[in-house]
Protein backbone atom coordinates (compact mmCIF):
# COMPACT_ATOMS: atom_id res chain seq x y z
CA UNK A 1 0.00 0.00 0.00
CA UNK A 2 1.31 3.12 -0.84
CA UNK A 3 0.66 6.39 1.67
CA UNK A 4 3.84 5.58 4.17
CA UNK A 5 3.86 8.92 5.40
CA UNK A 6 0.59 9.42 6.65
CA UNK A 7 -1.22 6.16 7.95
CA UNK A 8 -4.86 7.63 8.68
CA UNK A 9 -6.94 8.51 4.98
CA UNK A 10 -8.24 11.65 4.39
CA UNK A 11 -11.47 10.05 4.76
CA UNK A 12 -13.55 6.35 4.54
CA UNK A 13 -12.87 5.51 0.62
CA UNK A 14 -16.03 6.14 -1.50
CA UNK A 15 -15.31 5.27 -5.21
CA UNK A 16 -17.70 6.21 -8.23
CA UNK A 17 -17.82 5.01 -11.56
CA UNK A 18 -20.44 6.99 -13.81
CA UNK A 19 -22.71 5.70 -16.41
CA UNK A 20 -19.74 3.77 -19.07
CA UNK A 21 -17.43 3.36 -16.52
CA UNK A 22 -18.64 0.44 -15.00
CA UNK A 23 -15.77 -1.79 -16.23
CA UNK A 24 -13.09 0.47 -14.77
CA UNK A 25 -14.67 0.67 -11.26
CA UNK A 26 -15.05 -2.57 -11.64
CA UNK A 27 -11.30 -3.21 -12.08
CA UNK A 28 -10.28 -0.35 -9.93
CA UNK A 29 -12.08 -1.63 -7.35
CA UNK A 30 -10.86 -5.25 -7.78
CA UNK A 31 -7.62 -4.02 -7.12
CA UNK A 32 -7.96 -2.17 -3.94
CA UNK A 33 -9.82 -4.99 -1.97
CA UNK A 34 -7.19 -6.94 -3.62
CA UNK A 35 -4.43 -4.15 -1.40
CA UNK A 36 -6.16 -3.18 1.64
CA UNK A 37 -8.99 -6.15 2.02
CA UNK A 38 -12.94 -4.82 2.47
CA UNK A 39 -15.94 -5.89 4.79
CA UNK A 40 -18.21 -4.92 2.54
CA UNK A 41 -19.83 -6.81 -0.56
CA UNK A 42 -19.27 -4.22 -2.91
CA UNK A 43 -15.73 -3.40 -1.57
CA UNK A 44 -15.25 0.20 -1.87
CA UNK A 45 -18.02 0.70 -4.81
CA UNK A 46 -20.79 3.51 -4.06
CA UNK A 47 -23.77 3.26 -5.66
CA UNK A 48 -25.12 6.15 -7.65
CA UNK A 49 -28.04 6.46 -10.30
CA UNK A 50 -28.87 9.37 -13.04
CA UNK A 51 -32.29 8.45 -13.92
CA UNK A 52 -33.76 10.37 -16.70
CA UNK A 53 -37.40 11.69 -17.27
CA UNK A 54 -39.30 11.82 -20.65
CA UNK A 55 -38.56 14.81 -21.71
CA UNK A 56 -34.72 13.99 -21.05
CA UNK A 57 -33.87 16.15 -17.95
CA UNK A 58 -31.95 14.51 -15.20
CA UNK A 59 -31.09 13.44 -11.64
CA UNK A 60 -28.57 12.60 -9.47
CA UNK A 61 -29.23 9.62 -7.03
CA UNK A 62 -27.03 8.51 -4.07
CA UNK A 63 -27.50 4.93 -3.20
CA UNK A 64 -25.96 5.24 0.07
CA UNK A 65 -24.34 7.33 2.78
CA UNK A 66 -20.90 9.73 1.71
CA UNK A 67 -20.88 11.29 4.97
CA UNK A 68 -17.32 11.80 5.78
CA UNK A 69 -16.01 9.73 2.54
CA UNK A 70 -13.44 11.02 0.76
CA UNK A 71 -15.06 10.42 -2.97
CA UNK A 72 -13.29 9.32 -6.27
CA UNK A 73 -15.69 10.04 -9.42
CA UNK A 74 -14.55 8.08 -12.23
CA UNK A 75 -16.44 10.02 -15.13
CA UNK A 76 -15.78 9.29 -19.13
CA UNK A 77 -17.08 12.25 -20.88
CA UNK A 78 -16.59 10.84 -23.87
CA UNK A 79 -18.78 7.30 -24.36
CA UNK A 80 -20.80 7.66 -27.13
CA UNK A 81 -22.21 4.06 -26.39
CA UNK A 82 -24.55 4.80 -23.32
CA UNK A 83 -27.78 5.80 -24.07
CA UNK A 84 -31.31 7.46 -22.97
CA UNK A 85 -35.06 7.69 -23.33
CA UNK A 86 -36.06 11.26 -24.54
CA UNK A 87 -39.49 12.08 -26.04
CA UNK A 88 -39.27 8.38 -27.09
CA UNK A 89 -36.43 7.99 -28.53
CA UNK A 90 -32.73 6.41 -27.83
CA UNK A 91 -30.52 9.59 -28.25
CA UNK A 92 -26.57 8.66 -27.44
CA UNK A 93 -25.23 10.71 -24.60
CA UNK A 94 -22.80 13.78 -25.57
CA UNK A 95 -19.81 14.75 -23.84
CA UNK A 96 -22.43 17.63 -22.15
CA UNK A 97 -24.66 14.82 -20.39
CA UNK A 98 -21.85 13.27 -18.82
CA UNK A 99 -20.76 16.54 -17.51
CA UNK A 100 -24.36 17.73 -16.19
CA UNK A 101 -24.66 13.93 -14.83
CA UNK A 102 -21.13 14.56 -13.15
CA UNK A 103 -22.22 17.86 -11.33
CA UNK A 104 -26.05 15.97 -10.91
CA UNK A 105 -23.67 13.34 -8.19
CA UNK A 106 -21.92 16.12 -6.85
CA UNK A 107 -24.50 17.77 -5.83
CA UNK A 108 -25.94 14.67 -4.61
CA UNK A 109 -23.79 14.74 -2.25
CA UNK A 110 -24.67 18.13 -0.35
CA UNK A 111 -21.47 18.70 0.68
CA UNK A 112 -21.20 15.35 3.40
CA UNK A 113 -18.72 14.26 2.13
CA UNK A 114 -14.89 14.66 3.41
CA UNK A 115 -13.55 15.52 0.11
CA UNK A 116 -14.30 15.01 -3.73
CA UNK A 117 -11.72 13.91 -6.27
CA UNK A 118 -12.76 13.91 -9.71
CA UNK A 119 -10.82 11.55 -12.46
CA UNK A 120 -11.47 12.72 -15.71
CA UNK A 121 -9.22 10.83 -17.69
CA UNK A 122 -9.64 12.73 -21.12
CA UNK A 123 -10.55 16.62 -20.14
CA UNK A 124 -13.85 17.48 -20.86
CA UNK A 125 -13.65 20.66 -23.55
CA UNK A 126 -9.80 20.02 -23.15
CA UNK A 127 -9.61 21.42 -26.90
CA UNK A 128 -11.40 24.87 -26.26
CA UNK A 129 -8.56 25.58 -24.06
CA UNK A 130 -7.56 29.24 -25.39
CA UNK A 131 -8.96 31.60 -27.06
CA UNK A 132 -9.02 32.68 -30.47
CA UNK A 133 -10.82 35.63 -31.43
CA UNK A 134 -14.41 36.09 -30.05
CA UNK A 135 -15.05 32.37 -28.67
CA UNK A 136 -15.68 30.87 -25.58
CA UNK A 137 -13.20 29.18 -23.15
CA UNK A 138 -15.29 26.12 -22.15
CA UNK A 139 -12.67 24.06 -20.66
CA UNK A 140 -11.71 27.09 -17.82
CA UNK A 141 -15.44 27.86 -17.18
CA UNK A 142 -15.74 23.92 -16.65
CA UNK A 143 -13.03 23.73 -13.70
CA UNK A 144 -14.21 26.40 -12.37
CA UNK A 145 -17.41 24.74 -12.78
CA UNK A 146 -16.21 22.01 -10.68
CA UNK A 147 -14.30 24.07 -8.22
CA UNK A 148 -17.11 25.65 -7.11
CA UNK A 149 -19.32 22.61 -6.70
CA UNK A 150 -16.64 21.88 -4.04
CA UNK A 151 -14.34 19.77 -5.73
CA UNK A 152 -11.15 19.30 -4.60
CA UNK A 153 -8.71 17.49 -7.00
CA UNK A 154 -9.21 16.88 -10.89
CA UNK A 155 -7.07 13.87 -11.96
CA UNK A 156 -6.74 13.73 -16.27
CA UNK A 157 -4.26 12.11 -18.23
CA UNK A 158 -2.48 13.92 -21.08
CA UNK A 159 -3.86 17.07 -21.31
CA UNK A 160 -4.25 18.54 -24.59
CA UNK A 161 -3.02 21.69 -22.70
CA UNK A 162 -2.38 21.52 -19.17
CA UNK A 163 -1.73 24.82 -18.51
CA UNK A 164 -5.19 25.52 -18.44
CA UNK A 165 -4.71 24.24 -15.04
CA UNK A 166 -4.23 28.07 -14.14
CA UNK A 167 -7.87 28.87 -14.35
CA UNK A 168 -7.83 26.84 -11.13
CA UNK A 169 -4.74 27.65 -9.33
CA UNK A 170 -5.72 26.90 -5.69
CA UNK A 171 -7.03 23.45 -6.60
CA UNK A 172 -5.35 20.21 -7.20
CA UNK A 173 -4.97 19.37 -10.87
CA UNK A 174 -2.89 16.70 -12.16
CA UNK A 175 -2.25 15.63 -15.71
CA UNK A 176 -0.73 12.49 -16.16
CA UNK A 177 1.21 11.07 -18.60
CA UNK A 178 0.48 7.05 -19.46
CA UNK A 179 4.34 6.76 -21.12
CA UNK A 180 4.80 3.76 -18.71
CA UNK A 181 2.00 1.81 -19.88
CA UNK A 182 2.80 1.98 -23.72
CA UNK A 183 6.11 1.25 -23.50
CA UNK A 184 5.63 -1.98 -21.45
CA UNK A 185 2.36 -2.89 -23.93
CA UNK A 186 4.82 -2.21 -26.73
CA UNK A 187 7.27 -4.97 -25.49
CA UNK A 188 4.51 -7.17 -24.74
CA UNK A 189 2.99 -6.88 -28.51
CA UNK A 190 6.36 -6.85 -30.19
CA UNK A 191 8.85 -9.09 -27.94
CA UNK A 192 11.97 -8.30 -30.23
CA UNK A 193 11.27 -4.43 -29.56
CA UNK A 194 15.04 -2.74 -29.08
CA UNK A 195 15.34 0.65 -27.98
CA UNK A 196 18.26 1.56 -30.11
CA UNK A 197 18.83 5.00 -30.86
CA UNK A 198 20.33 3.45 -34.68
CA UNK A 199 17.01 1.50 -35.00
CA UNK A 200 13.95 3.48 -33.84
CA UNK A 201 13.08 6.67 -33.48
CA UNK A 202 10.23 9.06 -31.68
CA UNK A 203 8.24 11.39 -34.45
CA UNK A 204 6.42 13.94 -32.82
CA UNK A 205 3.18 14.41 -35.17
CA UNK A 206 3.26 18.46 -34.55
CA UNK A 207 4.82 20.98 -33.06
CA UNK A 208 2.06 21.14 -29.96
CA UNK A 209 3.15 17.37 -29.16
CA UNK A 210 6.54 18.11 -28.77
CA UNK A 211 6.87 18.35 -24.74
CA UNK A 212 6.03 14.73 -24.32
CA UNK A 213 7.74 12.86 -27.31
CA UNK A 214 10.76 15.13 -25.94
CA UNK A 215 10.30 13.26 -22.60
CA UNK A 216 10.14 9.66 -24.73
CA UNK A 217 13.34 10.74 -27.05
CA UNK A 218 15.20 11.29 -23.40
CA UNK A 219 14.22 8.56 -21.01
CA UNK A 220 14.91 6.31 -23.97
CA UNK A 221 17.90 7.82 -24.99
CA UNK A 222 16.57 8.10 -29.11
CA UNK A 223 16.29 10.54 -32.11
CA UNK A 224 13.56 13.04 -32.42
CA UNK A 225 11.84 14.06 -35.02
CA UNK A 226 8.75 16.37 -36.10
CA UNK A 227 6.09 17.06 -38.13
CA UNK A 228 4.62 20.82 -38.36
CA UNK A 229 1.37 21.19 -39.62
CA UNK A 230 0.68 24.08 -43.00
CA UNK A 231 -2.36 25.15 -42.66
CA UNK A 232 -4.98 26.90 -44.94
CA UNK A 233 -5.44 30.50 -42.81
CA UNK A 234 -7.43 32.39 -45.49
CA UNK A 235 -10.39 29.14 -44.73
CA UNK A 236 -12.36 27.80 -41.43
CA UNK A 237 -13.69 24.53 -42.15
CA UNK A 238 -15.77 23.33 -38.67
CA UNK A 239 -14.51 25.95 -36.28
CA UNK A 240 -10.78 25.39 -37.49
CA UNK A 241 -8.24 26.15 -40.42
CA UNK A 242 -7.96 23.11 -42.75
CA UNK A 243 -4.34 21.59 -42.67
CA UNK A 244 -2.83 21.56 -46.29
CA UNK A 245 0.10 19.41 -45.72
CA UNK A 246 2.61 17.61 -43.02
CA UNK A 247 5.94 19.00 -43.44
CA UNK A 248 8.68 16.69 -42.08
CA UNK A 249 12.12 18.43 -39.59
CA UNK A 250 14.70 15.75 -38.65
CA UNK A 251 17.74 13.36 -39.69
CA UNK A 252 17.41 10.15 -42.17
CA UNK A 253 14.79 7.52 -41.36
CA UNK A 254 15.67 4.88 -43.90
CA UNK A 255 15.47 1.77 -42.74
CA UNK A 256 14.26 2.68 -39.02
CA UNK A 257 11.18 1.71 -36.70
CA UNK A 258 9.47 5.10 -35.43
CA UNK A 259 6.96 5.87 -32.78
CA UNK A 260 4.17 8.40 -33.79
CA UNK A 261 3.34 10.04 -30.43
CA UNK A 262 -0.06 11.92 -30.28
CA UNK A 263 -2.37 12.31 -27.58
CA UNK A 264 -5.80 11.56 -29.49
CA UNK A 265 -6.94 10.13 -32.48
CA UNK A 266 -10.02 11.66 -33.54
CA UNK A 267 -11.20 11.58 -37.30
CA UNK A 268 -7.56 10.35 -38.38
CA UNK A 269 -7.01 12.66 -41.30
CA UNK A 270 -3.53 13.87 -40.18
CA UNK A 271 -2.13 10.59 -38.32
CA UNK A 272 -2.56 8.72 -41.51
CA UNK A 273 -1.26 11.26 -43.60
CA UNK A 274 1.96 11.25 -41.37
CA UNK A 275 1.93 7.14 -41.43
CA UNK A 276 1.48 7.53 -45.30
CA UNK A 277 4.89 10.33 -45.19
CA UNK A 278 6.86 7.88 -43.21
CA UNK A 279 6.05 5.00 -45.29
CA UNK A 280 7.16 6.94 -48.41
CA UNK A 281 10.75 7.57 -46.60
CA UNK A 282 11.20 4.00 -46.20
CA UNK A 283 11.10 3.79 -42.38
CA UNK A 284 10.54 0.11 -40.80
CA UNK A 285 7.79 -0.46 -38.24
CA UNK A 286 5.46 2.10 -37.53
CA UNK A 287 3.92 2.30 -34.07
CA UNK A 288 1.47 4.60 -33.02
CA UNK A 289 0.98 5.75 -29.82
CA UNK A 290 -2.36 8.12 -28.84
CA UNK A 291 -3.69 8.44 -25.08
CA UNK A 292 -6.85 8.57 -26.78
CA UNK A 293 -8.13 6.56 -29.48
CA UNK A 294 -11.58 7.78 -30.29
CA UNK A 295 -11.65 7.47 -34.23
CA UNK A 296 -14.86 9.76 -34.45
CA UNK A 297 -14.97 8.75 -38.57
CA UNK A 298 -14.97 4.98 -38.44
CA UNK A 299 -12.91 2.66 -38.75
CA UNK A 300 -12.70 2.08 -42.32
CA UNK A 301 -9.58 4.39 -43.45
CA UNK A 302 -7.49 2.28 -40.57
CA UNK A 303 -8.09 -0.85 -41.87
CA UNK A 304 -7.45 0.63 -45.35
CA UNK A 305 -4.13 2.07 -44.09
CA UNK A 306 -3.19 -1.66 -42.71
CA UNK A 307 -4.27 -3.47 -45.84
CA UNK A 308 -1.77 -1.38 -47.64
CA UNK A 309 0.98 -1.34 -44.98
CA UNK A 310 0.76 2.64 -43.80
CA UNK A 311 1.56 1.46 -40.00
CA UNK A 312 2.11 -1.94 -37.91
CA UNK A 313 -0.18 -0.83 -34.69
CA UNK A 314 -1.74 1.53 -33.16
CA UNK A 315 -1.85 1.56 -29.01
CA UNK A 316 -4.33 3.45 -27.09
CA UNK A 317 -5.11 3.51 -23.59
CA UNK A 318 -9.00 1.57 -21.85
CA UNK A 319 -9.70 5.46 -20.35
CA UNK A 320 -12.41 6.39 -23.23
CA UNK A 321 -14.91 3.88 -24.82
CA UNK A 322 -13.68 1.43 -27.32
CA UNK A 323 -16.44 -0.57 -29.40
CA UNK A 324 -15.54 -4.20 -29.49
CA UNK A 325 -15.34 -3.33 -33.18
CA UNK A 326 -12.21 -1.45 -32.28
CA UNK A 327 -10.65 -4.30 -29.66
CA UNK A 328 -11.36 -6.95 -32.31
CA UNK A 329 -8.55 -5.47 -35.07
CA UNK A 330 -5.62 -7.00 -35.86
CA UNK A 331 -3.61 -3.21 -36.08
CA UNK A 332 -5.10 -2.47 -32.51
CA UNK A 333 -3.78 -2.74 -29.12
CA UNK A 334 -4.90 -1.79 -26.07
CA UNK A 335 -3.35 0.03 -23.20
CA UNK A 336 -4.79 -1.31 -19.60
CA UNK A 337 -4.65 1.60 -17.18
CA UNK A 338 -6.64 0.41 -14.54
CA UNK A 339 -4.21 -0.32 -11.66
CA UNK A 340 -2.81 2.84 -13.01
CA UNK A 341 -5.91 5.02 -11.37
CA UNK A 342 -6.27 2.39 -8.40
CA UNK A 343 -2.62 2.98 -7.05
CA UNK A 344 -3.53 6.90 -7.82
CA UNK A 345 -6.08 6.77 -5.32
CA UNK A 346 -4.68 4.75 -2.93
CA UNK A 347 -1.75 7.61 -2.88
CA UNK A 348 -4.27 10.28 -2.80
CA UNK A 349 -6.73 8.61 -0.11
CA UNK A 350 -3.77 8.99 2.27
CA UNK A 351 -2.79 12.31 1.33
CA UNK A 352 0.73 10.72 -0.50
CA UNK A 353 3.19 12.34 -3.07
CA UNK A 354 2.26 11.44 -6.23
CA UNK A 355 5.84 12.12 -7.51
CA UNK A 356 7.11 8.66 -8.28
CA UNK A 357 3.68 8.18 -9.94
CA UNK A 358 4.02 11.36 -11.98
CA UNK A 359 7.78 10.59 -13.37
CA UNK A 360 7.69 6.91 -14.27
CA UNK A 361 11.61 7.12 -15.71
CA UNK A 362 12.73 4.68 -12.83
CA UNK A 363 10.19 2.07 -14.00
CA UNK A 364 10.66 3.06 -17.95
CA UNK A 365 14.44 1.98 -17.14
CA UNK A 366 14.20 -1.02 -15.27
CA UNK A 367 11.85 -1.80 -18.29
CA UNK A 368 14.98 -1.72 -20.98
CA UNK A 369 16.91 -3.59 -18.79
CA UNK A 370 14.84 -6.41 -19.00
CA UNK A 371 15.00 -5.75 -22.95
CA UNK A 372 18.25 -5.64 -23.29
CA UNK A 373 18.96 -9.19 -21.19
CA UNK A 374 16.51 -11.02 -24.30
């Protein structure tokens, strides 16, 4: 159990997995009986219901007592695959229901309980996180959202931009990165996987992805290189300015394996493009790596771009809804992160430092030792 320095929790651990998360609480929860052992039946699970009426509005339901709890919400904004009655018909929930059912539990609780932690693994709005001429800043307006419903800490995972972290500066706010994870899924999918900086190298997809494939290319000790993005500024094609072409800044990639590093995947257009540029420059295997894989446009293009040999695999993480289409392809793998947000709240229910969990390098290293000795 993590939490050495302090040996009382904050509070009794509450944890709650919204509507599409059930699988995750499931496994989260698995895994802290499995650490501290549980009296009750449903270990550390609190029950919560958002029933809706006809006309589609909402409530939040508490099952059972929170009083004095410290509370974990487990909340995916961004499942497309649960669904609800309105005027009669099924309608798919948006990435705004989950949010109004997330502040629905909140205020469930009336303020009994100890303190809230919210784990939001992809940030809700985490795109409309500046502004750009007259438009709004949703993502800011949503933490503060949250702060004032009395939450305490947000937990996300690879922030499309976490310094928007500032519109919140008194609250806890973590982004976290899940490099760990797909580097020891990597190995596991491709056994003869070397890290050699004259084999493989780390291709950051644009410029704004640069701070994390920089941490890759250092822990691993490899080559970096970039893609910038040329984009049409004279159009604005849904809200944004079209991208005309990939333009590639680095050394020689003959012959090498690369890692595309991106945080989501959402129609495809420009990963695909940069598979189909890296192809054309005669590279080896190409992995790629997204936090997110939500692949808004279908899955056809992929398994177009496999057929004719554009990339080897693609790995994305279990924290956003994946259709068993998805989990059933031969080019995907997926990226367990479960005991991931289970030893996160074990270090937060004790008030712990979450710095060892924050810079995995000592793990990432012990991980090419055990490559190297193959």
């Amino acid at each position: 159990m993590s939490g050495e320095e302090l040996q009382v929790p904050v509070g009794e651990l509450g944890i709650i997995g919204m509507k599409g998360c059930e699988d995750t609480l499931e496994e989260v929860n698995n895994w802290m009986v499995q650490w501290r052992g549980s009296r009750n039946e449903n270990g550390f699970k609190i029950n919560v219901d958002c029933p809706r009426f006809g006309t589609g509005e909402g409530k939040g339901m508490l099952r059972q007592s929170v009083r004095g709890h410290d509370l974990f919400i487990i909340t995916d904004m961004f499942n497309y695959g649960v669904t609800y009655d309105m005027y009669n018909m099924k309608v798919p929930m948006s990435p705004d229901d989950h949010f109004q059912d997330l502040t629905r539990v909140i205020a469930a609780a009336g303020g009994k309980a100890r303190r809230i932690n919210v784990i939001m693994p992809m940030l809700y709005e985490g795109r409309q996180h500046k502004r750009v001429a007259r438009e709004s800043l949703d993502c800011a307006i949503m933490l503060q959202e949250l702060q004032r419903l009395g939450v305490d800490n947000i937990i996300t995972f690879d922030a499309h931009d976490p310094r928007v972290q500032n519109a919140i500066p008194l609250n806890g706010f973590e982004s976290i990165q899940p490099t760990y994870q797909m580097l020891k899924t990597l190995v596991q999918e491709e056994p003869d996987m070397k890290f050699d900086r004259e084999r493989l190298v780390i291709i950051s997809p644009d410029e704004g992805g640069l701070g994390r494939c920089i941490y890759y290319s250092s822990v691993l000790g490899l080559e970096l290189g970039m893609f910038y993005k040329r984009r049409d500024y004279a159009t604005v094609v849904n809200g944004r300015n079209p991208i005309i072409s990939h333009e590639y800044l680095g050394g020689s990639l003959e012959g090498k394996d690369v890692i595309v590093v991106d945080d989501i995947i959402s129609s495809g257009d420009s990963v695909l493009d940069i598979a189909q540029q890296l192809r054309s420059k005669n590279v080896g295997r190409i992995f790629i790596f997204a936090s997110f894989g939500l692949f808004c446009n279908g899955l056809k293009r992929f398994d177009e771009a496999y057929a004719a040999g554009l990339f080897d695999k693609i790995f994305t993480t279990n924290l956003v809804y994946r259709t068993d289409a998805l989990k059933a392809r031969p080019w995907y793998a997926e990226v367990d992160m479960a005991k991931y947000i289970a030893l996160v709240i074990d270090t937060l229910n004790f008030d712990g430092s979450m710095s060892d969990l924050l810079d995995p390098s000592s793990r990432i290293k012990r991980l090419l030792n055990r490559t190297e000795k193959k």
